[in-house]
N, C-alpha and C. Protein backbone atom coordinates (compact mmCIF):
# COMPACT_ATOMS: atom_id res chain seq x y z
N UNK A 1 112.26 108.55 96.87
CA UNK A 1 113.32 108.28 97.83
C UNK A 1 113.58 106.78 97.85
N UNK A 2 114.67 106.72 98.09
CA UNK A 2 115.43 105.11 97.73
C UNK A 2 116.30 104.73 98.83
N UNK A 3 116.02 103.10 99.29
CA UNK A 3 117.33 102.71 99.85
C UNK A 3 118.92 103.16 98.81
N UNK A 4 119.07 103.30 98.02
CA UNK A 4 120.17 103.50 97.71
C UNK A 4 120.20 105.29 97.78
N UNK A 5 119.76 105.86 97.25
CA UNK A 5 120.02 107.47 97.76
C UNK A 5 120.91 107.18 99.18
N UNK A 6 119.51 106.85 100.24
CA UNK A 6 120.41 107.05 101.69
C UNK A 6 121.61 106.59 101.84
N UNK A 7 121.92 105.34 101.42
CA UNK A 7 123.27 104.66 101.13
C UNK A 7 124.87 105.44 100.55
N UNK A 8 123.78 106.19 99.54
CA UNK A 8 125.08 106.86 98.76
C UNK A 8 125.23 108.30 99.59
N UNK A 9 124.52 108.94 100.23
CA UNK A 9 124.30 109.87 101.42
C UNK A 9 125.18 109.46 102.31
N UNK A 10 124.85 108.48 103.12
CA UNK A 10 125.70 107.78 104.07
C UNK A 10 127.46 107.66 103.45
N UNK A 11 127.70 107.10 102.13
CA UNK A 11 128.81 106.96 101.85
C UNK A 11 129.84 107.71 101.59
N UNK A 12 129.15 108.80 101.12
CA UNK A 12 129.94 110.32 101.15
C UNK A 12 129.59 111.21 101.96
N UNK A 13 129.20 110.80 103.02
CA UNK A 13 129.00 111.74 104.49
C UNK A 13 128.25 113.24 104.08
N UNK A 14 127.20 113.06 103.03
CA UNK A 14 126.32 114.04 102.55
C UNK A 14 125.05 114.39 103.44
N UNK A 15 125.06 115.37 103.61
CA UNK A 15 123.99 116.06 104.30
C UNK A 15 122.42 115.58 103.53
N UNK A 16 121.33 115.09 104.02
CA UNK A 16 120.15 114.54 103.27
C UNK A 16 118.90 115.71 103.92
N UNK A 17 118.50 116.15 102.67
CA UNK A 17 116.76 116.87 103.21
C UNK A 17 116.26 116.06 102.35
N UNK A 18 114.82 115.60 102.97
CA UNK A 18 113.96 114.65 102.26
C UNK A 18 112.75 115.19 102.58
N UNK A 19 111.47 115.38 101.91
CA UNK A 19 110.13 115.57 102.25
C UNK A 19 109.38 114.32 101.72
N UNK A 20 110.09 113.25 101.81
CA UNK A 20 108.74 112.54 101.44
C UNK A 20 108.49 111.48 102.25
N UNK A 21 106.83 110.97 102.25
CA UNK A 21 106.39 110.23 103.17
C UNK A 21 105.83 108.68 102.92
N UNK A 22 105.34 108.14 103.48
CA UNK A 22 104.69 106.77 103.53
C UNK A 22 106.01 105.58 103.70
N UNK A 23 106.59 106.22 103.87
CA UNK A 23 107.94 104.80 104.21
C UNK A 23 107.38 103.34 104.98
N UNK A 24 107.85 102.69 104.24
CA UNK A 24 107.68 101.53 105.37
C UNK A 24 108.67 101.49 106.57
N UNK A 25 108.03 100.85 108.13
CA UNK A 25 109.05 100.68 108.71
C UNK A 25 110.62 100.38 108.57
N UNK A 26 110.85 99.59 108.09
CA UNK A 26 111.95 99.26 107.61
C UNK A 26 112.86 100.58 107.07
N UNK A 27 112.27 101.39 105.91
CA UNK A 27 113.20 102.65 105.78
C UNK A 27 113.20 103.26 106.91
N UNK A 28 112.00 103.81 107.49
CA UNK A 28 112.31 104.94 108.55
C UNK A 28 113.22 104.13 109.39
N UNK A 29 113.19 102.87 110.10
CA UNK A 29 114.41 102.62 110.86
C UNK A 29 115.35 102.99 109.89
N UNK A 30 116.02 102.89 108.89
CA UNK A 30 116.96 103.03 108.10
C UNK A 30 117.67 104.19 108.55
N UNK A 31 116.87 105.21 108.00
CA UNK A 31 116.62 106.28 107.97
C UNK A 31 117.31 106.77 109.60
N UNK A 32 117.21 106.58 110.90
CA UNK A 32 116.98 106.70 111.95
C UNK A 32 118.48 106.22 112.09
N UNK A 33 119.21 105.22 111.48
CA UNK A 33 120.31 104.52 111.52
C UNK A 33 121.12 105.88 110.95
N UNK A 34 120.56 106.10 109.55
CA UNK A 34 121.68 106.95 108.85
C UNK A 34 121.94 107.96 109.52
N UNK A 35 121.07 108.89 110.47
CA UNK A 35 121.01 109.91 111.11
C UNK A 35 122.15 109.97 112.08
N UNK A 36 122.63 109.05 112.40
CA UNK A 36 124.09 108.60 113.30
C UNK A 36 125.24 108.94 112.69
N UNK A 37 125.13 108.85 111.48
CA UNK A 37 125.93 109.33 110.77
C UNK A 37 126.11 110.40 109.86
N UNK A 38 125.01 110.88 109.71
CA UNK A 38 125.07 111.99 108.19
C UNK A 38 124.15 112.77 109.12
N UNK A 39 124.39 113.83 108.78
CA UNK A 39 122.92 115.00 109.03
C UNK A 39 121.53 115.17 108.53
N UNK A 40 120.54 114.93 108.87
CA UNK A 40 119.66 114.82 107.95
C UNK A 40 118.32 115.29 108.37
N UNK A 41 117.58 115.99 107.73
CA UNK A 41 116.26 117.25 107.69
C UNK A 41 115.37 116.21 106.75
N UNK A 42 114.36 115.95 107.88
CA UNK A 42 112.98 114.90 107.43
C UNK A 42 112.06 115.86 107.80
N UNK A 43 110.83 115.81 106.77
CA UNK A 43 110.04 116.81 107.25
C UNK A 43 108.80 116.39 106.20
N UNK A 44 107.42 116.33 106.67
CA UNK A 44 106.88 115.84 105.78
C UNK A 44 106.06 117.33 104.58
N UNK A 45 106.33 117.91 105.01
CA UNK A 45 106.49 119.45 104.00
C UNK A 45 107.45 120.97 104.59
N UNK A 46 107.90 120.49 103.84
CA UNK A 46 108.67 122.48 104.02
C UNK A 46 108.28 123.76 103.55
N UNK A 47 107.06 123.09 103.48
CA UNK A 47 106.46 125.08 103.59
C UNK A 47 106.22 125.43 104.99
N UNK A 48 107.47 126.69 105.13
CA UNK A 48 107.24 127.49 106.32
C UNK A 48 105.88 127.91 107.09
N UNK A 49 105.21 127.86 106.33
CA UNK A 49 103.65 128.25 106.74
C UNK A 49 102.94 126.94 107.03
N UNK A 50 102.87 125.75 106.75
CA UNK A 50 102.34 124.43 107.16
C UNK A 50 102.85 124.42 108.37
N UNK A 51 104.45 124.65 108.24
CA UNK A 51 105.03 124.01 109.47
C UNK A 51 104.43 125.13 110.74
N UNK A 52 104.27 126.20 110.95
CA UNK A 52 104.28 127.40 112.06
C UNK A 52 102.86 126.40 111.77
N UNK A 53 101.69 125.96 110.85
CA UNK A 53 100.52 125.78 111.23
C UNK A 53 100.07 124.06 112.40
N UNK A 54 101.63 123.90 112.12
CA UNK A 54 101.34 122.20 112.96
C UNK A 54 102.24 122.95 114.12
N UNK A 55 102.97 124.30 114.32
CA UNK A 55 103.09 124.78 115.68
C UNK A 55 101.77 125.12 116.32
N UNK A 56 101.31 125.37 115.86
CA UNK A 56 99.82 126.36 116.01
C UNK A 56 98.50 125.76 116.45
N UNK A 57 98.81 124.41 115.57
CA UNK A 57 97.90 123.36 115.85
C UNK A 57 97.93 123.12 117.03
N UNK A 58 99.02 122.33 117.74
CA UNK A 58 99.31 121.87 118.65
C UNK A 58 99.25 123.03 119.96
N UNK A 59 99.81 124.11 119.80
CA UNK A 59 98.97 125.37 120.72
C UNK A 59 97.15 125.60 120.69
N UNK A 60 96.92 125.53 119.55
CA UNK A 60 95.72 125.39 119.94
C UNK A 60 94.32 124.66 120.89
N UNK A 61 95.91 123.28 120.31
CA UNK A 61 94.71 122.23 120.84
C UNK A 61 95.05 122.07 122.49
N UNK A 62 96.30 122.17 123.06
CA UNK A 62 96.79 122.19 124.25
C UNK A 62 95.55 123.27 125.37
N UNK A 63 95.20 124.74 124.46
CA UNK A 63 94.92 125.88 125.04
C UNK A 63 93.08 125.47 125.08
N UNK A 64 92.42 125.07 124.11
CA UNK A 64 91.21 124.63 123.96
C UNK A 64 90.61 123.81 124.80
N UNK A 65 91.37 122.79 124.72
CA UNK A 65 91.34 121.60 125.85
C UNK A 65 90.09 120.40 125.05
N UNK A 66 89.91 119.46 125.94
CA UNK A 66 89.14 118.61 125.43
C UNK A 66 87.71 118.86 125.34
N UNK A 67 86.69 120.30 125.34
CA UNK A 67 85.90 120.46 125.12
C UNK A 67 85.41 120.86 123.37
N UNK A 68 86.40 120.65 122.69
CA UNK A 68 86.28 120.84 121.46
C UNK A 68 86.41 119.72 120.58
N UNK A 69 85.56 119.87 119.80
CA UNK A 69 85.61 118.71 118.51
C UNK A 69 87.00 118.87 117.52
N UNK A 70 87.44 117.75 117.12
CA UNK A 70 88.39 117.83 116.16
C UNK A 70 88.04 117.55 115.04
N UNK A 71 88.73 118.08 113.74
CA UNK A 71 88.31 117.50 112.16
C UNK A 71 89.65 118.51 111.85
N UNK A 72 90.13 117.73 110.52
CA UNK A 72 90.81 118.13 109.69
C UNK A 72 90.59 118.14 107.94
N UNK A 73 90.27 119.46 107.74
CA UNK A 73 90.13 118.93 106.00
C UNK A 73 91.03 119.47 105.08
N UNK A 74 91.22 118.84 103.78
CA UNK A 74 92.75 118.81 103.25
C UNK A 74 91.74 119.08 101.86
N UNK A 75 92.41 119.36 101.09
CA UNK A 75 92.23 119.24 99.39
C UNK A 75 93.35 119.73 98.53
N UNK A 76 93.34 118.81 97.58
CA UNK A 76 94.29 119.00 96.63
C UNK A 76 94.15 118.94 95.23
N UNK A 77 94.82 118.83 93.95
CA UNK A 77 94.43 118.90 92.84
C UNK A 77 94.00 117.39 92.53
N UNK A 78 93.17 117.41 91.54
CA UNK A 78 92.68 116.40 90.98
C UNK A 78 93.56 115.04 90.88
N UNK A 79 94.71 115.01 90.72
CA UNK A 79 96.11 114.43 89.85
C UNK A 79 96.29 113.60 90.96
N UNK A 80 96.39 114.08 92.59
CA UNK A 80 96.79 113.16 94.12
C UNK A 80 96.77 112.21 94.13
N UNK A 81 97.37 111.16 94.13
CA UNK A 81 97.37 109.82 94.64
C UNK A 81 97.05 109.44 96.05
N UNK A 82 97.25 110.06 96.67
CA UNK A 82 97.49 109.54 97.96
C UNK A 82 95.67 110.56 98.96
N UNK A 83 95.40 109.82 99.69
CA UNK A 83 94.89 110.34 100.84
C UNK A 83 94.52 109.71 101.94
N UNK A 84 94.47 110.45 103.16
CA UNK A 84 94.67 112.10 103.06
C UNK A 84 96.40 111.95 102.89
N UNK A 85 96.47 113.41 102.50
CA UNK A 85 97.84 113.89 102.43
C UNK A 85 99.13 113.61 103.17
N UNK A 86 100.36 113.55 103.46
CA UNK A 86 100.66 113.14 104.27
C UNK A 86 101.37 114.90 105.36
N UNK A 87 100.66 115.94 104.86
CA UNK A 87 100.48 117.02 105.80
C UNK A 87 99.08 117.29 106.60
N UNK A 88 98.35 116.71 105.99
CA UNK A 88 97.13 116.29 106.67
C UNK A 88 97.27 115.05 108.01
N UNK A 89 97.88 114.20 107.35
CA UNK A 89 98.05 113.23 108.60
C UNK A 89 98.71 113.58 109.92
N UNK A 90 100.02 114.59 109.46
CA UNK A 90 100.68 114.95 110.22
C UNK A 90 99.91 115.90 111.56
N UNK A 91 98.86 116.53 110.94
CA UNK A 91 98.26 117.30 111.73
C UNK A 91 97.22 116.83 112.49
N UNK A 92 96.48 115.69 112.38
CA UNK A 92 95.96 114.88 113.14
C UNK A 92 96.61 113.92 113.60
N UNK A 93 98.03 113.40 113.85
CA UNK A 93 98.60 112.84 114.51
C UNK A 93 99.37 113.96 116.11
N UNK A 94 99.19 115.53 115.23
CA UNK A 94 99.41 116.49 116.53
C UNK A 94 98.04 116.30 117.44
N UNK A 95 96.97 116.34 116.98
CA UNK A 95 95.85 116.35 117.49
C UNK A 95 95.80 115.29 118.63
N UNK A 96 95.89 113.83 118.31
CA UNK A 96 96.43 112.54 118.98
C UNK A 96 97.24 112.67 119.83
N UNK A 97 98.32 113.55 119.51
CA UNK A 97 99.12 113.67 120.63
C UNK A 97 98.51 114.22 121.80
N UNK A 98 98.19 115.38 121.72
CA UNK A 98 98.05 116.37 122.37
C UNK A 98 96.87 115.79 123.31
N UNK A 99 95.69 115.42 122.49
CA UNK A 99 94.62 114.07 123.19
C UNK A 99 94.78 113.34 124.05
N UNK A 100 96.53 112.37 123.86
CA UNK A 100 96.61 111.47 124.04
C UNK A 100 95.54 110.38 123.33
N UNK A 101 95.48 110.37 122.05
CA UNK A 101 94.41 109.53 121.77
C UNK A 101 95.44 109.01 120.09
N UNK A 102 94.77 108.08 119.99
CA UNK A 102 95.67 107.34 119.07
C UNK A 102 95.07 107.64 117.43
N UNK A 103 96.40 107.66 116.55
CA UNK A 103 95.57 107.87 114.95
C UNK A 103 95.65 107.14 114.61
N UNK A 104 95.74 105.75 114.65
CA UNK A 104 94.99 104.08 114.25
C UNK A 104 93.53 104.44 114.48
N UNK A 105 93.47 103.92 115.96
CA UNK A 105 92.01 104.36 116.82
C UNK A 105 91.00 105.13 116.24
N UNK A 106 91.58 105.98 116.41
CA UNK A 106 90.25 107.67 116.60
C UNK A 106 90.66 108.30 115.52
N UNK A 107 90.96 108.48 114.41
CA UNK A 107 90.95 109.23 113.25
C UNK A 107 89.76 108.31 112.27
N UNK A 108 88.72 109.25 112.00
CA UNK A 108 87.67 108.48 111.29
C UNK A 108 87.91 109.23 110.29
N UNK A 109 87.97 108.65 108.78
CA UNK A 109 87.99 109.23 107.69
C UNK A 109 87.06 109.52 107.26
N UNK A 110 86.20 110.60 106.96
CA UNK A 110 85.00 110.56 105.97
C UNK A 110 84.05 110.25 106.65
N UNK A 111 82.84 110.36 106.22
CA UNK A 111 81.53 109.67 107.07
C UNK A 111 80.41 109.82 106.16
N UNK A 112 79.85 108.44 106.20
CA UNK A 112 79.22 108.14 104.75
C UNK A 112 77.66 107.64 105.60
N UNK A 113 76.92 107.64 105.63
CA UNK A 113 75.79 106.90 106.14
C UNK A 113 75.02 107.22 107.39
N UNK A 114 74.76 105.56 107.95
CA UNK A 114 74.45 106.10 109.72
C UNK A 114 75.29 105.76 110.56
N UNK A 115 76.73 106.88 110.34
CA UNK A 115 77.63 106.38 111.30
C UNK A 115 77.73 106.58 112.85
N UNK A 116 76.23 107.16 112.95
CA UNK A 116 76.12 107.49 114.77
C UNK A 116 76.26 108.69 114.65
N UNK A 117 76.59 109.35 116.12
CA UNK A 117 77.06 110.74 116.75
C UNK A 117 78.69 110.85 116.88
N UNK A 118 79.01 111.50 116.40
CA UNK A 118 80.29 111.72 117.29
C UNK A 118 80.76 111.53 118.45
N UNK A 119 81.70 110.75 118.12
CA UNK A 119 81.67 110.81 119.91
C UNK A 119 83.37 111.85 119.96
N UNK A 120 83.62 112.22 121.96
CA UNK A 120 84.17 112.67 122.22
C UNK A 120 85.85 112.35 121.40
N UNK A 121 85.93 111.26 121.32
CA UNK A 121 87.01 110.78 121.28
C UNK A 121 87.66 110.45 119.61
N UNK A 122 86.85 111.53 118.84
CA UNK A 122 87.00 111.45 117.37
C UNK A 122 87.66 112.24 116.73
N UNK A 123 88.58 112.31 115.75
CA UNK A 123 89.28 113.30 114.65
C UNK A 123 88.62 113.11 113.37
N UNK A 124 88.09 113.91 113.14
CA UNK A 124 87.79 113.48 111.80
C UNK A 124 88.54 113.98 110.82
N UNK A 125 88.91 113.33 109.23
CA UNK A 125 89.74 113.50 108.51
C UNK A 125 89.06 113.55 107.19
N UNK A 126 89.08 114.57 106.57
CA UNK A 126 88.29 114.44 105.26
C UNK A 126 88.97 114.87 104.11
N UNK A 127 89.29 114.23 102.88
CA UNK A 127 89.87 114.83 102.13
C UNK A 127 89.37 115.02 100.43
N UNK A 128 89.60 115.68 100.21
CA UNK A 128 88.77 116.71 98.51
C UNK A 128 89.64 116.83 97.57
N UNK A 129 89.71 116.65 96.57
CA UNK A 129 90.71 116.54 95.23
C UNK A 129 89.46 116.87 93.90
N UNK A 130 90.08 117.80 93.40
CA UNK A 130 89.97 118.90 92.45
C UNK A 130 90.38 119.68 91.87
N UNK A 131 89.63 120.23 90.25
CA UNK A 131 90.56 121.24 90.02
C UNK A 131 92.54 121.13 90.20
N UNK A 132 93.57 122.42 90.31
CA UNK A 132 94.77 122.48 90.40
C UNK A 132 95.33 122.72 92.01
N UNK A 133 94.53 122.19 92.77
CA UNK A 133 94.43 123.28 93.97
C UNK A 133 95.96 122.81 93.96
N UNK A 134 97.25 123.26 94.50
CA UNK A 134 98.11 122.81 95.23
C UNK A 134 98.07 121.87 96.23
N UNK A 135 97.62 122.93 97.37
CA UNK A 135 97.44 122.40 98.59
C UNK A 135 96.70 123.48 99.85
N UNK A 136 95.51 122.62 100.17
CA UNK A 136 94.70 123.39 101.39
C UNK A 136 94.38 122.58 102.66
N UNK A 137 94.93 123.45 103.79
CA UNK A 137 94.90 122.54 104.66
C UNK A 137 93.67 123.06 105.65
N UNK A 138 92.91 122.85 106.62
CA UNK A 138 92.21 123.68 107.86
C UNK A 138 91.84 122.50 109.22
N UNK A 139 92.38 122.77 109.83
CA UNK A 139 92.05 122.32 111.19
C UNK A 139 91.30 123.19 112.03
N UNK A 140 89.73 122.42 112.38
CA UNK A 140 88.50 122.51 112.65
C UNK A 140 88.54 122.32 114.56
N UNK A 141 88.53 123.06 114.99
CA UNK A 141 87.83 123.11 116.42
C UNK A 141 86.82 123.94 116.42
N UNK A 142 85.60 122.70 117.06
CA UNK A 142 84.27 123.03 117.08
C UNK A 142 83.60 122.88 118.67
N UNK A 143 82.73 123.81 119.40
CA UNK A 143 82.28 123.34 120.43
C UNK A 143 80.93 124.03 120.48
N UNK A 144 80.04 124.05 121.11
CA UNK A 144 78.94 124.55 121.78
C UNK A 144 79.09 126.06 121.17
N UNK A 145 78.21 126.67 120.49
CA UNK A 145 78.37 128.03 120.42
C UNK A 145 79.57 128.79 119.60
N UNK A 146 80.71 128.03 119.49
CA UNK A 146 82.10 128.30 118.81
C UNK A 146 82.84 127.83 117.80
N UNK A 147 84.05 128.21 117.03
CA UNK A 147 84.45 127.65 116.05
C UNK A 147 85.88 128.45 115.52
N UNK A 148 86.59 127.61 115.81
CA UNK A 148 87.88 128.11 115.82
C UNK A 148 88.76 127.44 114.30
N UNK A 149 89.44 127.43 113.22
CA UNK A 149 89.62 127.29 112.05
C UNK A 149 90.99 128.21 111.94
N UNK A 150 91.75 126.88 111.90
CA UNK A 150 93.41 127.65 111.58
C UNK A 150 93.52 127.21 110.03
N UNK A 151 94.06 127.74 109.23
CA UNK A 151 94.44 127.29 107.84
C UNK A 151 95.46 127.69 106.70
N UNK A 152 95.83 126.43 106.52
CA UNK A 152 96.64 127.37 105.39
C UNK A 152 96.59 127.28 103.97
N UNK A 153 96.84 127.80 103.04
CA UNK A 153 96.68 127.49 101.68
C UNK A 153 97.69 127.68 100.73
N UNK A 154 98.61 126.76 100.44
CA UNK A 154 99.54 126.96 99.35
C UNK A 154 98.84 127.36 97.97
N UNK A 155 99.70 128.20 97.04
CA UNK A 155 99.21 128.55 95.83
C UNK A 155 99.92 128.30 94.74
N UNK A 156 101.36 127.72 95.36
CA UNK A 156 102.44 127.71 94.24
C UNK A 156 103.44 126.88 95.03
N UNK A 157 103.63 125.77 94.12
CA UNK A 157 104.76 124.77 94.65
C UNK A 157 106.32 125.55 94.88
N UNK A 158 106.89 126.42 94.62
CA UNK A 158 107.90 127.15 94.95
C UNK A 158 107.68 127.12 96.81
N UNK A 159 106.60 127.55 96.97
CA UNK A 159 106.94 127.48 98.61
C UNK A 159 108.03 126.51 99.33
N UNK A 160 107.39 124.94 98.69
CA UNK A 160 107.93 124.00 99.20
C UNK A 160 109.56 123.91 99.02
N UNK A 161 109.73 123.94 97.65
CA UNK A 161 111.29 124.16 97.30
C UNK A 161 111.87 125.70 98.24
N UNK A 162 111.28 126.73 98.80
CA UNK A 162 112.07 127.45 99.53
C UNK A 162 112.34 126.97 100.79
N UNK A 163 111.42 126.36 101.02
CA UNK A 163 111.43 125.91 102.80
C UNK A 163 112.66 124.86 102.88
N UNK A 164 112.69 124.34 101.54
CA UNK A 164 113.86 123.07 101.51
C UNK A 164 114.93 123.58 101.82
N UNK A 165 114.99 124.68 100.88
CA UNK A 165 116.40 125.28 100.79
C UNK A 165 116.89 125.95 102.08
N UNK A 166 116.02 126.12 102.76
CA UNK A 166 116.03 126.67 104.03
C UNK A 166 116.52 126.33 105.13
N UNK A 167 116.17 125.15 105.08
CA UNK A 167 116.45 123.63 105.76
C UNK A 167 117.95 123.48 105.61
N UNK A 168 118.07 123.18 104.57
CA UNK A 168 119.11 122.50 103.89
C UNK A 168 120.16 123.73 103.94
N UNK A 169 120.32 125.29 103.94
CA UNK A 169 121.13 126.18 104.89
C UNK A 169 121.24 126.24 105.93
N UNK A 170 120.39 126.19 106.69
CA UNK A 170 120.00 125.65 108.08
C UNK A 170 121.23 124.20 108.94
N UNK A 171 120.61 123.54 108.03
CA UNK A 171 121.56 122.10 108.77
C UNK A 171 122.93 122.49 108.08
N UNK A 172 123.06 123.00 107.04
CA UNK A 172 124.35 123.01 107.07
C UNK A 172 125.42 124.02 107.80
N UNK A 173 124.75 125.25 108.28
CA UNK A 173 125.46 126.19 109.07
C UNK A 173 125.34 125.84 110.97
N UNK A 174 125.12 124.42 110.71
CA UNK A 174 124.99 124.50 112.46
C UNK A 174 126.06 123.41 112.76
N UNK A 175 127.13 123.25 111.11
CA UNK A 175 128.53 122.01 111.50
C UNK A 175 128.32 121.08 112.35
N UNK A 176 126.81 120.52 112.11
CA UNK A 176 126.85 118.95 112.96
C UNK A 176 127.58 117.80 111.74
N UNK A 177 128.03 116.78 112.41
CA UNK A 177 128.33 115.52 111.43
C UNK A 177 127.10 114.34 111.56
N UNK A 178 126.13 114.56 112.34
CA UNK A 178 124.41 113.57 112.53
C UNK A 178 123.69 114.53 112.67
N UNK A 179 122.65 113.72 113.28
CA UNK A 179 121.78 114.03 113.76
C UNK A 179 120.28 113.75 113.21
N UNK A 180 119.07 113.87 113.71
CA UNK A 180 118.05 113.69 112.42
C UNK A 180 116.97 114.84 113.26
N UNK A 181 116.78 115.80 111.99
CA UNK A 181 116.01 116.98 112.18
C UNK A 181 114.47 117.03 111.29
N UNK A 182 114.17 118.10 111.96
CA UNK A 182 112.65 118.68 110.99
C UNK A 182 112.61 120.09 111.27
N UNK A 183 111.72 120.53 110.39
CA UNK A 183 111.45 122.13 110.43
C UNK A 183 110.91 122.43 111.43
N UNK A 184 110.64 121.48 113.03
CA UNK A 184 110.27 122.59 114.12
C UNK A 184 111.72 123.22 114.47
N UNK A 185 112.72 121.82 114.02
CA UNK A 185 114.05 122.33 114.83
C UNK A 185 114.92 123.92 113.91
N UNK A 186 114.49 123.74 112.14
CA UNK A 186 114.89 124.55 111.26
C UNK A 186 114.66 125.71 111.48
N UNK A 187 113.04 125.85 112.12
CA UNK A 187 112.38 126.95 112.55
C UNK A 187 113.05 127.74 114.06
N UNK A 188 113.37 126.81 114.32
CA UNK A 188 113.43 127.37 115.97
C UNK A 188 111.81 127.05 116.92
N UNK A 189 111.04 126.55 116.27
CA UNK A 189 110.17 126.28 117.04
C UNK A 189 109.78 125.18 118.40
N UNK A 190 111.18 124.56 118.28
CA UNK A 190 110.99 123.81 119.95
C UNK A 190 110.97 124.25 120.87
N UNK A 191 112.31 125.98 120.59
CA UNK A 191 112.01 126.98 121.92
C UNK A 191 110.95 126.94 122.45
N UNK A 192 110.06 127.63 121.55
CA UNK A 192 108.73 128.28 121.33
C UNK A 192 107.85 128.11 122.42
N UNK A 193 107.81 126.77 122.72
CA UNK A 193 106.93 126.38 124.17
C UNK A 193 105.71 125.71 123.76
């Protein structure tokens, strides 16, 4: 993704779906600008099933409450550049929310040594690259006696390209000329509660 894409988006009043992440400030304001003008579906994956799982997340963690431990673990194929993922992040930044606790702060990556006890106020984030995996995601609530494990597992990059397309029918049958969306809104999941 490019300052000039959005530009040429913007210039012919083209509808934009984008899934990709790590922007610097500077684009996402951009980005946030163009939305005034063009229609546009940001989402940091469009698989339908990630997304219902960062609905899910966020129900979970609301319903659990703060007696549960958080962790998130991700893995992907060998080839990844990046970690953690940026659907992994996304899901411990629901976690944060929902906390109120910050993912600067309290997201500890990994844990190598004598890094202490856990404390209350921790996410942990761990991520695994191997093999072809696509993509595996699981968010870990742990407490006294219990263990709760939502997850999902892509098997085939087609997912992602359907969810796009989805999107991208989506924003275009709802005749806005802005706006800036994601797949809770594609989904219908803001109703949701």
């Amino acid at each position: 993704f490019s300052d000039e894409l959005l530009s040429a988006c913007v210039e012919h009043r083209k509808i934009l779906v984008m899934g990709t992440t790590g922007h610097s400030d500077a684009l996402l304001a951009a980005i946030r600008a163009a939305s005034d003008l063009i229609p546009i579906v940001h989402a940091p994956n469009y698989s339908v099933g990630v997304n219902t799982l960062f609905w899910l997340t966020r129900k979970a963690t609301e319903i659990l409450g703060p007696g549960f431990d958080l962790e998130v673990v991700e893995m992907h194929h060998r080839h990844k550049k990046d970690s953690p993922s940026g659907t992994a992040r996304r899901l411990a930044e629901i976690l944060a929310e929902v906390r109120q606790l910050s993912y600067d702060d309290d997201v500890r990556h990994g844990r190598f040594g004598d890094v202490g006890a856990r404390t209350d106020l921790e996410i942990g984030m761990h991520a695994l690259r191997g093999g072809d995996v696509v993509g595996d995601h699981t968010v870990v609530f742990a407490t006294d006696g219990e263990r709760v494990e939502l997850t999902h597992k892509a098997s085939s990059r087609q997912t992602f390209a359907m969810g796009a397309i989805r999107a991208a029918k989506w924003v275009a049958a709802q005749g806005k000329t802005s706006g800036l969306f994601d797949m809770e809104d594609v989904l219908g999941l803001r109703s949701q509660g």
